[in-house]
Protein backbone atom coordinates (compact mmCIF):
# COMPACT_ATOMS: atom_id res chain seq x y z
CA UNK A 1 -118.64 -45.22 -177.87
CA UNK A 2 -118.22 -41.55 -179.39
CA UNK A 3 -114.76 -42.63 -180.58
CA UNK A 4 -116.33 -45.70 -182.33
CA UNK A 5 -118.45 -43.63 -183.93
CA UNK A 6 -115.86 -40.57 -184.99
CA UNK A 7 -113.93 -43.63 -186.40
CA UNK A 8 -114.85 -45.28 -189.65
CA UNK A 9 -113.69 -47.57 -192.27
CA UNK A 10 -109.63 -47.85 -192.92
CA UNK A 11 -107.53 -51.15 -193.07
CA UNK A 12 -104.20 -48.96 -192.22
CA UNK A 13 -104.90 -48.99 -188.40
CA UNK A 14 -104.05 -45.30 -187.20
CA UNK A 15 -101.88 -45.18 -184.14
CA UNK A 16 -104.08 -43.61 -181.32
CA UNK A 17 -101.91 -40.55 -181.74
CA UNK A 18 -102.97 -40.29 -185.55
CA UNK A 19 -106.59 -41.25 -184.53
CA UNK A 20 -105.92 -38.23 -181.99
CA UNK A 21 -104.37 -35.92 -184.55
CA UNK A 22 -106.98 -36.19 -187.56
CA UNK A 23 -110.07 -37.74 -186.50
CA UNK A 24 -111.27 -38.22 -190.13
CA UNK A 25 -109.43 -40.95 -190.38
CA UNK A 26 -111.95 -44.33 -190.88
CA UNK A 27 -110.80 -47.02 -188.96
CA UNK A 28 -111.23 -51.02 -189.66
CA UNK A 29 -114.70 -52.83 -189.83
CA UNK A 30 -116.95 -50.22 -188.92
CA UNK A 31 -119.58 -48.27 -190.65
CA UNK A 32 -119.51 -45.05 -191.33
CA UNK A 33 -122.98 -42.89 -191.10
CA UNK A 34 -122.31 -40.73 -194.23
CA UNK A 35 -120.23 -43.22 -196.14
CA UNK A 36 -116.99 -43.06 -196.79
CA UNK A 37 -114.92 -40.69 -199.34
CA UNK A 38 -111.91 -41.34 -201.72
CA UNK A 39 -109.76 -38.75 -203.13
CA UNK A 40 -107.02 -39.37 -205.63
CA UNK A 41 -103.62 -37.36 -206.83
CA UNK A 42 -100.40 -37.75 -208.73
CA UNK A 43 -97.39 -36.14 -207.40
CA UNK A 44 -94.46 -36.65 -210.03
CA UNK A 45 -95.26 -40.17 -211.06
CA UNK A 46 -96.80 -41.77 -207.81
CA UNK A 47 -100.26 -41.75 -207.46
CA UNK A 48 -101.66 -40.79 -203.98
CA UNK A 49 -105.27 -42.49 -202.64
CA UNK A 50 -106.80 -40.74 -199.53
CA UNK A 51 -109.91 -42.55 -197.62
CA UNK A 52 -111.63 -40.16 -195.11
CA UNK A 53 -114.60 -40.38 -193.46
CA UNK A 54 -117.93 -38.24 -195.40
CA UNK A 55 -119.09 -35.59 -193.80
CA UNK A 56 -122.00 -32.40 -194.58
CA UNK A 57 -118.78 -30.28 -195.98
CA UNK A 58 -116.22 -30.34 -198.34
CA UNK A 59 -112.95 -31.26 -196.90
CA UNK A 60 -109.98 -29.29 -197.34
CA UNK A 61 -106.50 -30.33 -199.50
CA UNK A 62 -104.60 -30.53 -196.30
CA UNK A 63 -106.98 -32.72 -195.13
CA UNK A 64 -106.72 -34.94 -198.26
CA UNK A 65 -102.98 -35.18 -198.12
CA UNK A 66 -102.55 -35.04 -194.84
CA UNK A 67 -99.40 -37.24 -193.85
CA UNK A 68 -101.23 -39.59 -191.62
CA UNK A 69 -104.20 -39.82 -194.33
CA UNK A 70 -102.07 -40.53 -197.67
CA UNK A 71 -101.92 -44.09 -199.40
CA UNK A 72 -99.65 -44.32 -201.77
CA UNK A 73 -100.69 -46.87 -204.77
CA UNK A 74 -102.94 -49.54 -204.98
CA UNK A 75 -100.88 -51.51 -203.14
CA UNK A 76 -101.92 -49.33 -199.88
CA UNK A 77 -105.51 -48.27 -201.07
CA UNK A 78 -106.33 -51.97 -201.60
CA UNK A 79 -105.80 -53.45 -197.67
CA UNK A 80 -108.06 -50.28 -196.71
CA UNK A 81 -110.59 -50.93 -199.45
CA UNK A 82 -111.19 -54.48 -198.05
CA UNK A 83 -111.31 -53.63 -194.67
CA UNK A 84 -114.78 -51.48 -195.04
CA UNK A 85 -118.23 -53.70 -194.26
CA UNK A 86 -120.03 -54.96 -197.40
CA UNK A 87 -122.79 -52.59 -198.15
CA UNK A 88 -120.55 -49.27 -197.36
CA UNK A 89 -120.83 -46.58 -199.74
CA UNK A 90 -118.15 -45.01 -201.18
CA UNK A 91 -117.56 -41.63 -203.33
CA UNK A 92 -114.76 -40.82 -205.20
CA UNK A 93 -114.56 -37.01 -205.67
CA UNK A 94 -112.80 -34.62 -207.75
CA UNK A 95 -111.06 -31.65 -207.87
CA UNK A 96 -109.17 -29.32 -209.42
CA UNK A 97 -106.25 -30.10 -207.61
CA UNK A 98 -106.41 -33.46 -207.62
CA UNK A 99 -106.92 -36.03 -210.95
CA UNK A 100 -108.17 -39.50 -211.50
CA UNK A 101 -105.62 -42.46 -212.22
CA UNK A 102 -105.63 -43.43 -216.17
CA UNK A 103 -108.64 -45.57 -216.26
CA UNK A 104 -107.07 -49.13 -216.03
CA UNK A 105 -106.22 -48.04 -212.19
CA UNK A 106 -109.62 -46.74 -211.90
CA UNK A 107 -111.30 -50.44 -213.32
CA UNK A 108 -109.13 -52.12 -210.39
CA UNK A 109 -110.38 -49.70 -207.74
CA UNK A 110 -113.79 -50.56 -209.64
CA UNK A 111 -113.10 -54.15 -209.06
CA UNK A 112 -112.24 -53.55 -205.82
CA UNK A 113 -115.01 -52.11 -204.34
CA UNK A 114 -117.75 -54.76 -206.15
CA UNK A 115 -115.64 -57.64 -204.97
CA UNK A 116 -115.70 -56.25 -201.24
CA UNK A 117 -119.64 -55.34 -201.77
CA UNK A 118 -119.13 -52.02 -201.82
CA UNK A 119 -121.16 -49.01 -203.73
CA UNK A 120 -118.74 -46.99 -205.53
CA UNK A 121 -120.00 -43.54 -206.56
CA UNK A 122 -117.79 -41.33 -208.76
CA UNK A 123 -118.09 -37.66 -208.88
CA UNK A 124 -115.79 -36.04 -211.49
């Protein structure tokens, strides 16, 4: 039941072994207590998405980009997006190290979210 609950909203299954390695990692159709939070980057031209799990504390860049936590486009963030229960809360946080997409990506991540009946908070 504890591993239930250390899971938490992601479409992207984790392999028990990734579960195992970073436990932030949401996993499909459940609720998370705290809500869920989204993190975006650009590295060269690709744009990076990262879905953890919220927490009390600010999470770490190597958390963020961890391998097993990266999504890379909207073609990956997407599958995740509509795998978390209607009703979920989301927040999408910034950093100095890491950037928002230009806004049209940021109005499909919008769209996203409402059409899965999600609340999307964003914290710039």
């Amino acid at each position: 039941m504890l591993a239930v609950f250390v899971s938490g909203c992601q479409s992207m299954t984790p392999k028990p072994t990734e579960q195992a390695i970073n436990p932030l990692l949401p996993a499909p159709g459940t609720e998370a207590m705290k809500g869920c939070e989204l993190y975006s980057w650009q590295e060269e031209s690709q744009l990076y998405f990262s879905v953890l799990i919220g927490t009390n504390r600010e999470k770490t860049l190597e958390e963020i980009q961890a391998p097993n936590a990266r999504l890379k486009g909207i073609e990956e963030l997407r599958p995740l997006l509509e795998s978390i229960p209607a009703g979920e809360y989301i927040t999408w946080w910034s950093r100095e190290s890491l950037a928002f997409p230009l806004e049209e990506m940021l109005k499909q991540v919008q769209k996203i979210c409402k059409k899965q009946g999600l609340e999307l908070g964003i914290v710039k």
